[in-house]
N, C-alpha and C. Protein backbone atom coordinates (compact mmCIF):
# COMPACT_ATOMS: atom_id res chain seq x y z
N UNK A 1 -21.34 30.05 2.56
CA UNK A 1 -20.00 29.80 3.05
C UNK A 1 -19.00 29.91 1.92
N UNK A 2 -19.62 29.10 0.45
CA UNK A 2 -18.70 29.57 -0.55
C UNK A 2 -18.28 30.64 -0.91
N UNK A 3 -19.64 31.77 -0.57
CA UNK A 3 -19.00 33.60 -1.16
C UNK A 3 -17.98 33.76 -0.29
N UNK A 4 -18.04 33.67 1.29
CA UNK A 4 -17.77 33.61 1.71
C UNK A 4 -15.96 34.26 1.82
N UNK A 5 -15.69 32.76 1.43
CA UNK A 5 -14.41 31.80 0.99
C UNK A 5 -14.39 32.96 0.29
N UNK A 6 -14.76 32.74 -1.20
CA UNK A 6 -14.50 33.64 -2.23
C UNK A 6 -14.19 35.21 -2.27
N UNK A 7 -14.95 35.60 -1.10
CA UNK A 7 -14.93 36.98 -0.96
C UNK A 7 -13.48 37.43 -0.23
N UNK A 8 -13.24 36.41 0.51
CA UNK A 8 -11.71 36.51 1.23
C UNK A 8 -10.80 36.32 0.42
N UNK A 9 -10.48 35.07 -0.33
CA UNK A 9 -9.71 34.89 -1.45
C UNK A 9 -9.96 36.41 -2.48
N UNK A 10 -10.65 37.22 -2.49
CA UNK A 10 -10.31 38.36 -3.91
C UNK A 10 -10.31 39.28 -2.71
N UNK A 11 -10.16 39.44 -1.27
CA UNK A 11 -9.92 40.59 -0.66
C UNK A 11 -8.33 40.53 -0.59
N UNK A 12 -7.59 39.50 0.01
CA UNK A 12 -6.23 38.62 -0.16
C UNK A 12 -5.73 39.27 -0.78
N UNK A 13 -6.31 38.52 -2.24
CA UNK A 13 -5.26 39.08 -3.66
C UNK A 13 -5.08 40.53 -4.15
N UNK A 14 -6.52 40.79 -3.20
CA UNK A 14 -6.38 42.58 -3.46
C UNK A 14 -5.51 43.30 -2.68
N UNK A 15 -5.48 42.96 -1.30
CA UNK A 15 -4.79 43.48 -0.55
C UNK A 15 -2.82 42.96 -0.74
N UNK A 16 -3.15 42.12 -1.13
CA UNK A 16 -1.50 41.67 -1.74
C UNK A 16 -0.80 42.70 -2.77
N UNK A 17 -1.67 42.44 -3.46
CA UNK A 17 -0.89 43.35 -5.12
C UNK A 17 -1.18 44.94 -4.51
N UNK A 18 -1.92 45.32 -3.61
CA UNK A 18 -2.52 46.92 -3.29
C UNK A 18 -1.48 46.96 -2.81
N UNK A 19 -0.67 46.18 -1.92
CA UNK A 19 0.67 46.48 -0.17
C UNK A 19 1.44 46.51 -0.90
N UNK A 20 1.84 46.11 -2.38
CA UNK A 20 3.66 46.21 -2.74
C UNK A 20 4.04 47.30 -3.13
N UNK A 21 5.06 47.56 -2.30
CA UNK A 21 5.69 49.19 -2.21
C UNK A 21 6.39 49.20 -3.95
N UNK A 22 5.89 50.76 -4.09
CA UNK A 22 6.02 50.94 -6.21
C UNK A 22 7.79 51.28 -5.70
N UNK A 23 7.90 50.55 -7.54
CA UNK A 23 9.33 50.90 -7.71
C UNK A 23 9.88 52.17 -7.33
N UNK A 24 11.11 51.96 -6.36
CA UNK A 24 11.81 52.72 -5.84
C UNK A 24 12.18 53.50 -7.14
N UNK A 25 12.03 55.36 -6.99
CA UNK A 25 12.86 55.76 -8.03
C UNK A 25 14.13 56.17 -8.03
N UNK A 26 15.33 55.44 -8.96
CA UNK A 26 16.52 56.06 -8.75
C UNK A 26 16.96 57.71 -8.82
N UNK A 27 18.15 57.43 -7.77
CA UNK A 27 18.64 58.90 -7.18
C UNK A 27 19.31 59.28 -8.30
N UNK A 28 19.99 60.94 -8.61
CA UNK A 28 20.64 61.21 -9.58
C UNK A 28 21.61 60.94 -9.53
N UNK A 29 22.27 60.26 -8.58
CA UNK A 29 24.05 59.73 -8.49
C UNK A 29 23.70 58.02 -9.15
N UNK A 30 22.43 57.19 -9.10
CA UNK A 30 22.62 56.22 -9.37
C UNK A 30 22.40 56.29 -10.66
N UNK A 31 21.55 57.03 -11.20
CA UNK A 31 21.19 57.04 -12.76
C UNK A 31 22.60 57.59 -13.27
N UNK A 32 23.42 58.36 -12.66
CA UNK A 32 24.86 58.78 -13.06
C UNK A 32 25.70 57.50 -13.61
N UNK A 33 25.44 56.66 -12.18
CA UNK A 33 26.88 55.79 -12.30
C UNK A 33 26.11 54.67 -13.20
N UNK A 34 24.95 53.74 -13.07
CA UNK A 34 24.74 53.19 -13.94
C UNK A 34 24.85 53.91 -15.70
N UNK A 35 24.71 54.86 -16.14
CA UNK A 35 25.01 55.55 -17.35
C UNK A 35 26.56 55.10 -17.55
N UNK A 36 27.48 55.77 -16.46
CA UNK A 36 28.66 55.25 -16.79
C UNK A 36 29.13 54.11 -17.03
N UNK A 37 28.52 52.60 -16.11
CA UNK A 37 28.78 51.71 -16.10
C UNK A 37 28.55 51.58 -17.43
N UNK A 38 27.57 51.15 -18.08
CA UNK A 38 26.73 50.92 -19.77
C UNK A 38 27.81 51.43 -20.58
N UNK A 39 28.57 52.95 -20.47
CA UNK A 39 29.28 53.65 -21.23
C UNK A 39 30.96 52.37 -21.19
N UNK A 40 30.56 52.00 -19.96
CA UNK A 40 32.29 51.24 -19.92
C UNK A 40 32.38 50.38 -20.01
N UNK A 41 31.07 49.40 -20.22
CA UNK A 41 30.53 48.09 -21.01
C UNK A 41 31.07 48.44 -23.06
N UNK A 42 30.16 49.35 -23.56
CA UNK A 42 30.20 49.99 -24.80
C UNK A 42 31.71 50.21 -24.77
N UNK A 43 32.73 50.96 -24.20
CA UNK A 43 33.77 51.46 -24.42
C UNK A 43 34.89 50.14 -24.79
N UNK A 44 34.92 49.24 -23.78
CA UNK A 44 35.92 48.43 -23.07
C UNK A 44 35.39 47.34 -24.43
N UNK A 45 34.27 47.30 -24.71
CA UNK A 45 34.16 45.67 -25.62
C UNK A 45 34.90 45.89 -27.18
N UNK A 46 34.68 47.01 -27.38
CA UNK A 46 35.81 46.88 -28.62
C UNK A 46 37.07 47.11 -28.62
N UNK A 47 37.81 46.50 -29.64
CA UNK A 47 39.05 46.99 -29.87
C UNK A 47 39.80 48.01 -30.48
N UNK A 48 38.99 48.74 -30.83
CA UNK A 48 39.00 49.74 -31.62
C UNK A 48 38.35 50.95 -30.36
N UNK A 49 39.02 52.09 -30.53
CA UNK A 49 39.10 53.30 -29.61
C UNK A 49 37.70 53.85 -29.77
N UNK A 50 36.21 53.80 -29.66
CA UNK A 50 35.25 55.00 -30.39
C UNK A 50 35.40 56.55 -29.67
N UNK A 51 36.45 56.95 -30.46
CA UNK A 51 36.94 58.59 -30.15
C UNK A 51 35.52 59.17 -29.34
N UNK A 52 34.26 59.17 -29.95
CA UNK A 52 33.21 60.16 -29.35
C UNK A 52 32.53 59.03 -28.26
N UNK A 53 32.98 58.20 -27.81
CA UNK A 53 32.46 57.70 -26.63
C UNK A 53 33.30 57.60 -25.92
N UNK A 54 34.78 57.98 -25.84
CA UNK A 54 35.62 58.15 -24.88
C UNK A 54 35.40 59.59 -24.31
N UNK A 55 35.21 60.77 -25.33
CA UNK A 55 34.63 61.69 -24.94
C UNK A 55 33.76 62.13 -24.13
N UNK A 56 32.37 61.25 -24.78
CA UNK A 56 31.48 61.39 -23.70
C UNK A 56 31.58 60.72 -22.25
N UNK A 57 32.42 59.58 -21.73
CA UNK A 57 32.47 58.58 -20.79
C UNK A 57 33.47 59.58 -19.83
N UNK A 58 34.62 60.11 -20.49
CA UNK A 58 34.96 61.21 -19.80
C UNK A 58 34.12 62.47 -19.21
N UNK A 59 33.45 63.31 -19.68
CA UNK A 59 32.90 63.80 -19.73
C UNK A 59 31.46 63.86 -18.04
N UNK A 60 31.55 62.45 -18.19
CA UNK A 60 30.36 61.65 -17.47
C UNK A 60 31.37 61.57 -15.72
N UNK A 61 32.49 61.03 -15.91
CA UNK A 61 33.45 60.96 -15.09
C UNK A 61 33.86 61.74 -14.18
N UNK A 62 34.03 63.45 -15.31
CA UNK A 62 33.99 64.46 -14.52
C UNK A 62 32.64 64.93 -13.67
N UNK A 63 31.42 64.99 -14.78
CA UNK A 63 30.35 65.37 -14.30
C UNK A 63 29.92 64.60 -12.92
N UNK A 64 30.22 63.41 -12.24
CA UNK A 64 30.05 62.38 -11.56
C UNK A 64 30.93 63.25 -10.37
N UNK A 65 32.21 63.59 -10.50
CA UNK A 65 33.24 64.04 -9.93
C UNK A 65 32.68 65.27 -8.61
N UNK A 66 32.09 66.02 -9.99
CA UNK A 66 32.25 67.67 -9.68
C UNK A 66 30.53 67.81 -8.79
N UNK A 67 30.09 66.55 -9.33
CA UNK A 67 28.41 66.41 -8.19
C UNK A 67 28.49 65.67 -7.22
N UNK A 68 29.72 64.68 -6.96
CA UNK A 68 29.74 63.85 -5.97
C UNK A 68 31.25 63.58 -5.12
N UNK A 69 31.96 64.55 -4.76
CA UNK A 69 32.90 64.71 -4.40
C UNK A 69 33.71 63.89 -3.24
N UNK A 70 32.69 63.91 -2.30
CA UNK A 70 33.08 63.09 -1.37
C UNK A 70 33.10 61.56 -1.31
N UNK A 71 32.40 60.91 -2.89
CA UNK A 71 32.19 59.42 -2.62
C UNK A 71 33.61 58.72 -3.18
N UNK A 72 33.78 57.82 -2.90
CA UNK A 72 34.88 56.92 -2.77
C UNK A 72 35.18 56.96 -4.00
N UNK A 73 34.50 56.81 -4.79
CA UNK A 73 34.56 56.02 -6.45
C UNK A 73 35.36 57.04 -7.42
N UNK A 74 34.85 58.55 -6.67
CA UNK A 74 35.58 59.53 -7.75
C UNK A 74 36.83 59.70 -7.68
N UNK A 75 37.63 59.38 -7.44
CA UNK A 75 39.35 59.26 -7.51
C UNK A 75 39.35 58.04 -8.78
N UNK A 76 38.53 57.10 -8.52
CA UNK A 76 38.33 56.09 -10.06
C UNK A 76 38.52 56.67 -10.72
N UNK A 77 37.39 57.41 -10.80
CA UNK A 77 36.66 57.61 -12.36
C UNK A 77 37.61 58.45 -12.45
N UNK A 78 38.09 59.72 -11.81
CA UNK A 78 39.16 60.61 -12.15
C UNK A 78 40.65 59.96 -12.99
N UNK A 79 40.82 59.12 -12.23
CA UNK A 79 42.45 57.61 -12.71
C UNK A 79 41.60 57.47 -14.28
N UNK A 80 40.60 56.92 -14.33
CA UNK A 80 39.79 56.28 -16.04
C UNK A 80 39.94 57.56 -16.57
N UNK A 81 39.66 58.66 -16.21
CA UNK A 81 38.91 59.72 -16.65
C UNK A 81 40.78 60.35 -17.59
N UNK A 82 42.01 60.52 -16.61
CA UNK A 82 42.79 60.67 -17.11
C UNK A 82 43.84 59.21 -18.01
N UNK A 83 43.50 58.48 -18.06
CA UNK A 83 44.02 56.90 -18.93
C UNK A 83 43.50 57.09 -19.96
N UNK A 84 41.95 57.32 -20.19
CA UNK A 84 41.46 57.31 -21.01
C UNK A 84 41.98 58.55 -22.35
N UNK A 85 41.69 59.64 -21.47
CA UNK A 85 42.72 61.07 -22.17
C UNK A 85 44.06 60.93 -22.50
N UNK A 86 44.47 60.13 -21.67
CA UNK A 86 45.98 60.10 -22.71
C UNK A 86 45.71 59.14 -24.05
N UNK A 87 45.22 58.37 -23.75
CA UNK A 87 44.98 57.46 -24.89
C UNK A 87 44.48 57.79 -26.13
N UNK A 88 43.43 59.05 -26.22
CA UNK A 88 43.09 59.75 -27.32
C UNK A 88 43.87 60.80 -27.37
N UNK A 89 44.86 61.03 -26.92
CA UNK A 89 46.08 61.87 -27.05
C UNK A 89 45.67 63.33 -26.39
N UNK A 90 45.28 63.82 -25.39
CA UNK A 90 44.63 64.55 -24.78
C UNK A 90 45.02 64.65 -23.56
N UNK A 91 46.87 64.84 -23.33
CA UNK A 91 47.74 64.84 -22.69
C UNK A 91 47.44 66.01 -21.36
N UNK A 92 46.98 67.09 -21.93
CA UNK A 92 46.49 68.21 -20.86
C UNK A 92 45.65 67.94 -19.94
N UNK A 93 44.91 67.17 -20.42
CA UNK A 93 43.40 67.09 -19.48
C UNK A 93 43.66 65.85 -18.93
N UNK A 94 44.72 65.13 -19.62
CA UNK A 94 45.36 63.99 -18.20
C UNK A 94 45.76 64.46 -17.35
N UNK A 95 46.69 65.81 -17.43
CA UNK A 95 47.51 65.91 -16.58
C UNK A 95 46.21 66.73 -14.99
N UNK A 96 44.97 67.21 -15.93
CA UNK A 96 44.43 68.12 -14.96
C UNK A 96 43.94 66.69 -14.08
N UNK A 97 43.03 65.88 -14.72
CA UNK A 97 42.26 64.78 -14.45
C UNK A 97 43.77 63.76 -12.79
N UNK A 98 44.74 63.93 -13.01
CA UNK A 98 45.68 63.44 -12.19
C UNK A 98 45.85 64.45 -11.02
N UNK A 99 46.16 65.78 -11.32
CA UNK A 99 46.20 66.43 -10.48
C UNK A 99 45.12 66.55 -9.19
N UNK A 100 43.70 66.96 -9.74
CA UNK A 100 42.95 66.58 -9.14
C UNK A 100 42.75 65.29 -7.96
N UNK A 101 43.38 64.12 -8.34
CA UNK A 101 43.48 62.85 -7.83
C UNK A 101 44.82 63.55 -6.48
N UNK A 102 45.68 63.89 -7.55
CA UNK A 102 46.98 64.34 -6.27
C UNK A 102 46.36 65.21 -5.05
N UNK A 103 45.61 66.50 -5.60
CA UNK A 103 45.64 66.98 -4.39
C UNK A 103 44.28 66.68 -3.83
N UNK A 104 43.63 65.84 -4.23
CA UNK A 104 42.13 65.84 -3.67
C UNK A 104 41.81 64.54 -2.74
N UNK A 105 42.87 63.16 -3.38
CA UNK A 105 42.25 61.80 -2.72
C UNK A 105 43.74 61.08 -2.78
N UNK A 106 44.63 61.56 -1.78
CA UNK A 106 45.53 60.61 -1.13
C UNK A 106 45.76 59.68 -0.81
N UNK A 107 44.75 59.07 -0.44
CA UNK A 107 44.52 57.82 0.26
C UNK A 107 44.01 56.85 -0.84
N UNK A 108 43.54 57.31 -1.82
CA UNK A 108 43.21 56.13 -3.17
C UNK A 108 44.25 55.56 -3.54
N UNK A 109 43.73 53.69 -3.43
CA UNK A 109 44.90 52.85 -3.44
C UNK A 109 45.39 53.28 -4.67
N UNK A 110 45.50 53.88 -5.60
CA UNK A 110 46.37 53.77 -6.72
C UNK A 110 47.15 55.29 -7.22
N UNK A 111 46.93 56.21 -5.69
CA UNK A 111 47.70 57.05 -5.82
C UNK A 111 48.93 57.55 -6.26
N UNK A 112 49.65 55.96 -5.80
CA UNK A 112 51.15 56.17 -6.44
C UNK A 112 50.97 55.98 -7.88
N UNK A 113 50.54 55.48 -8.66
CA UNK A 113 50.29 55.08 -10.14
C UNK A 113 49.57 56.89 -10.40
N UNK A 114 49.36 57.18 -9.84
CA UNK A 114 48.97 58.90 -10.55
C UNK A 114 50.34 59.78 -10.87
N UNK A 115 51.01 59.57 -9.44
CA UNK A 115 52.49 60.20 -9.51
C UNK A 115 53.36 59.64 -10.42
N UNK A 116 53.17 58.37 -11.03
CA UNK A 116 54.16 58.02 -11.89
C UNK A 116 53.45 58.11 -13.55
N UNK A 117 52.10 58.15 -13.25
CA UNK A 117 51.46 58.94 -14.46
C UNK A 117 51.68 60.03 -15.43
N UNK A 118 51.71 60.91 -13.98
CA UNK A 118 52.21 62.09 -14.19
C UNK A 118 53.53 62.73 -14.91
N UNK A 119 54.54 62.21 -14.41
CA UNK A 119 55.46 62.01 -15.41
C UNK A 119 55.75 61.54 -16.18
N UNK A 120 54.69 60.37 -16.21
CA UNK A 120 55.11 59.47 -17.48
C UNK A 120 54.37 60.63 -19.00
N UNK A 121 53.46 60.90 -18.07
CA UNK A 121 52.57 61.71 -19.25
C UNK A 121 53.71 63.19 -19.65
N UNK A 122 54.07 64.05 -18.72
CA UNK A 122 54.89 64.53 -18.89
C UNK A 122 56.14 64.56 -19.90
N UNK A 123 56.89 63.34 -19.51
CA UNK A 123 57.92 63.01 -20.72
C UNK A 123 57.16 62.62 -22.07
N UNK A 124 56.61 61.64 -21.90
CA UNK A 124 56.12 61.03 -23.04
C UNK A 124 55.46 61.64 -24.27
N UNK A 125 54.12 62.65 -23.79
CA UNK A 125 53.45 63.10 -24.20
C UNK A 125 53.55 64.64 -24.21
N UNK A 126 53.50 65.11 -23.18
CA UNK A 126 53.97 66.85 -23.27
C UNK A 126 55.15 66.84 -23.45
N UNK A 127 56.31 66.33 -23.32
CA UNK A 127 57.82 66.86 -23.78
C UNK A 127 58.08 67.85 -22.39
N UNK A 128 57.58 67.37 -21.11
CA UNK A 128 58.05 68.58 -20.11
C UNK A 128 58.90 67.98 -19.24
N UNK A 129 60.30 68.15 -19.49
CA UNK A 129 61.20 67.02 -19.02
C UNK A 129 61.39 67.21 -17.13
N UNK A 130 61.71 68.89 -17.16
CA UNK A 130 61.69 69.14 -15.61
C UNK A 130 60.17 68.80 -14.52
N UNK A 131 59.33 68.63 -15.61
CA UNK A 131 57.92 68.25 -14.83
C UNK A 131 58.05 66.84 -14.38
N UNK A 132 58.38 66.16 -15.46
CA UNK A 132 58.91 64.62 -15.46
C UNK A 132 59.58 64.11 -14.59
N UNK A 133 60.70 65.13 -14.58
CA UNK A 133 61.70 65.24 -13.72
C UNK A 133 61.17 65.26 -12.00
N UNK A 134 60.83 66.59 -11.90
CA UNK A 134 59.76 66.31 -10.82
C UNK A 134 58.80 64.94 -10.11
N UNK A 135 58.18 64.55 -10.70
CA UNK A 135 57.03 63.65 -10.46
C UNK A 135 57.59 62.13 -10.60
N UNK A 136 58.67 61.98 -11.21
CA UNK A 136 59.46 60.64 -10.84
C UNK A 136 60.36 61.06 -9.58
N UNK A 137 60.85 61.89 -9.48
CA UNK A 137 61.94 61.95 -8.09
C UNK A 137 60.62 62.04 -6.91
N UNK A 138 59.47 62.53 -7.29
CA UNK A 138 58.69 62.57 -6.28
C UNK A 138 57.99 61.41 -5.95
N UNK A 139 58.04 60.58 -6.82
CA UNK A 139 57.57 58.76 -6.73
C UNK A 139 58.23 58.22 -6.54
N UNK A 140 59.40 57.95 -6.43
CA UNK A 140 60.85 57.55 -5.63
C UNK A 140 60.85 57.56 -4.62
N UNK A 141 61.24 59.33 -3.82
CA UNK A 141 60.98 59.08 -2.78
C UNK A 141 60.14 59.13 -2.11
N UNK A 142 58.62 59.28 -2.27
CA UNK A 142 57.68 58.53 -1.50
C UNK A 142 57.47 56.96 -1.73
N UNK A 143 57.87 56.34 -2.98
CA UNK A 143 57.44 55.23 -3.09
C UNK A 143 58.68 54.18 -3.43
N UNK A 144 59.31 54.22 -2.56
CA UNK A 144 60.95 53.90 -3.32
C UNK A 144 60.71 52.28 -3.19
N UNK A 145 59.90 51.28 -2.53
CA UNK A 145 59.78 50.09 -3.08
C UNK A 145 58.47 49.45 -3.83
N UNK A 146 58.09 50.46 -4.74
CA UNK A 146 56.49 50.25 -5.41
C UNK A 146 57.29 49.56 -6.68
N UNK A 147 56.45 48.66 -7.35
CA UNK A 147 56.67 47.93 -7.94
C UNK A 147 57.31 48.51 -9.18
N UNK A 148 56.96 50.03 -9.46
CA UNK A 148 57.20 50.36 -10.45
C UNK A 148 57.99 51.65 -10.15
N UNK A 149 58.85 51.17 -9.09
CA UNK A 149 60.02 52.44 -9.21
C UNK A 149 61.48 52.22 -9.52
N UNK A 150 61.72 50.71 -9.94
CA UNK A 150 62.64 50.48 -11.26
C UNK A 150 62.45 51.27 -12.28
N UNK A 151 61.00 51.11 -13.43
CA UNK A 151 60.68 51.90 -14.09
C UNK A 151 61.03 53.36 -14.15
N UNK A 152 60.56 53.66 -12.76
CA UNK A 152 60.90 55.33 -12.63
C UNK A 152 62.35 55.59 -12.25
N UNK A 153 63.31 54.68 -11.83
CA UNK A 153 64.63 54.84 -11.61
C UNK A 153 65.18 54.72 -13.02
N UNK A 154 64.99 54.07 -14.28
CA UNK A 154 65.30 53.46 -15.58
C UNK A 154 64.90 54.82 -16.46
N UNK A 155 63.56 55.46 -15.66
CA UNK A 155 63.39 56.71 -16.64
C UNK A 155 63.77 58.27 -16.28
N UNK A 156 64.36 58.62 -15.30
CA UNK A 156 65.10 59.36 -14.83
C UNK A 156 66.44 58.94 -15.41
N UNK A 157 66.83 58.15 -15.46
CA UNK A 157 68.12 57.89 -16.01
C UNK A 157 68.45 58.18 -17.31
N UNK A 158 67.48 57.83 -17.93
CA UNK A 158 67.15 58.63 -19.87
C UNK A 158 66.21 59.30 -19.85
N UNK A 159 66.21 60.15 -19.17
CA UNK A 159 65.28 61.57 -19.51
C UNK A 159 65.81 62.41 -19.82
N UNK A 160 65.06 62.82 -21.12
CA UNK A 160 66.21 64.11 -21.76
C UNK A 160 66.58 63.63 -23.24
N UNK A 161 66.90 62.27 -23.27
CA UNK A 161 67.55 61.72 -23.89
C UNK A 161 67.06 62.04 -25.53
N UNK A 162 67.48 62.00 -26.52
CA UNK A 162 66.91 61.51 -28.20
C UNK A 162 67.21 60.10 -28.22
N UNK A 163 66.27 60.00 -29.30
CA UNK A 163 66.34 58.59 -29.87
C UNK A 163 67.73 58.25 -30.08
N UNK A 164 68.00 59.24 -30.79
CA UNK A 164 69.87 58.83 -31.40
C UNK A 164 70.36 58.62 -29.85
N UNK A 165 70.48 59.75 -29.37
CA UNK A 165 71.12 59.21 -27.94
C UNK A 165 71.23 58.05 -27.09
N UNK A 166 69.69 57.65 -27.04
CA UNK A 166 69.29 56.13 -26.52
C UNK A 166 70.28 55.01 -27.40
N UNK A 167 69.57 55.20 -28.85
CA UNK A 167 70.21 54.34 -29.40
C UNK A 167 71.81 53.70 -29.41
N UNK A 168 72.47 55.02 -29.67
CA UNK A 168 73.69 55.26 -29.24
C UNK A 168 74.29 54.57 -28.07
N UNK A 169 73.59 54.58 -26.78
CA UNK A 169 74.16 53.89 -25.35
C UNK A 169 74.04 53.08 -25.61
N UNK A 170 72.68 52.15 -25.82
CA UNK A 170 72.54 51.07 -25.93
C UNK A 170 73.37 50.02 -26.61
N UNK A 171 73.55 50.93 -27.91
CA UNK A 171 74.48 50.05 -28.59
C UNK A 171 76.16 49.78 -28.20
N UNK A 172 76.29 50.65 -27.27
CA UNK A 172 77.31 50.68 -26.95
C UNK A 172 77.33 49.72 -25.48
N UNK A 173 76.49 50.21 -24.63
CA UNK A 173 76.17 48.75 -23.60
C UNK A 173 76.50 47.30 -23.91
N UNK A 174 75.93 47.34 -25.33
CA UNK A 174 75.79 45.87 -25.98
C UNK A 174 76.90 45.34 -26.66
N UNK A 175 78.40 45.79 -26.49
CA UNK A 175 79.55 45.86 -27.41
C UNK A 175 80.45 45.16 -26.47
């Protein structure tokens, strides 16, 4: 009666550890986005810019983009993908990284923040004042009570402007 027992107890344990379904293997979109995540852990904890891991995290952003088009997340990573590029001064490939967002994902809550991107990147960084020009009158009037269309009313108003020029009003405002 003891083998018995015994023989059931090591059929049990066999048949226990034999039934557990083997680790699921991840898909190539999850091994994608976890890579990115890790990359934006690494990126985000210092204070200091690491030029060749903004590179690559971009890079990852697009590649994520251009394999997974239809999922929700890539209008994100596209918004990171161009923030990040302006920030290492890589004003062009903001502007592509936004565009993309414009004509591809409308409906991403932070659409309007692309359109005012856009020009911001424009003036700021390319020096393209009629582009600027453009993409704030075009965030106006689609977005004429977004939080940040003071901003874009304040920068249409000195666009164009030089420093001396600014300076100049101002000081004269202040008189």
């Amino acid at each position: 009666m003891r083998s018995g027992l015994g023989i059931f107890l090591l059929l049990t344990v066999f048949l226990f550890f034999s039934c557990k379904s083997p680790k699921k293997e991840l898909t190539e979109q999850e091994k994608l986005i976890n890579e990115i995540v890790g990359m934006e852990k690494e990126l985000y904890k210092s204070e200091e810019v690491d030029i060749d891991l903004a590179y690559n995290i971009i890079e990852k952003y697009v590649e994520y983009a251009n394999s997974f088009p239809k999922d929700t997340i890539v209008a994100d990573y596209l918004f990171k993908a161009a923030e990040i590029s302006m920030n290492i001064n890589e004003p062009e490939d903001a502007i592509v990284y936004l565009t993309r967002v414009e004509n591809d994902y409308k409906n991403y809550f932070n659409y309007p923040v692309c359109i005012f991107l856009k020009a911001f990147i424009f003036e700021n960084y390319i020096g393209d004042v009629e582009m600027a020009e453009k993409y704030y009158t075009l965030f106006l009037k689609s977005y004429p009570n977004h939080v940040m269309a003071k901003d874009a009313e304040a920068a249409l108003m000195y666009l164009g402007m030089s420093d001396e020029q600014l300076l100049e009003l101002f000081s004269v405002m202040n008189k």
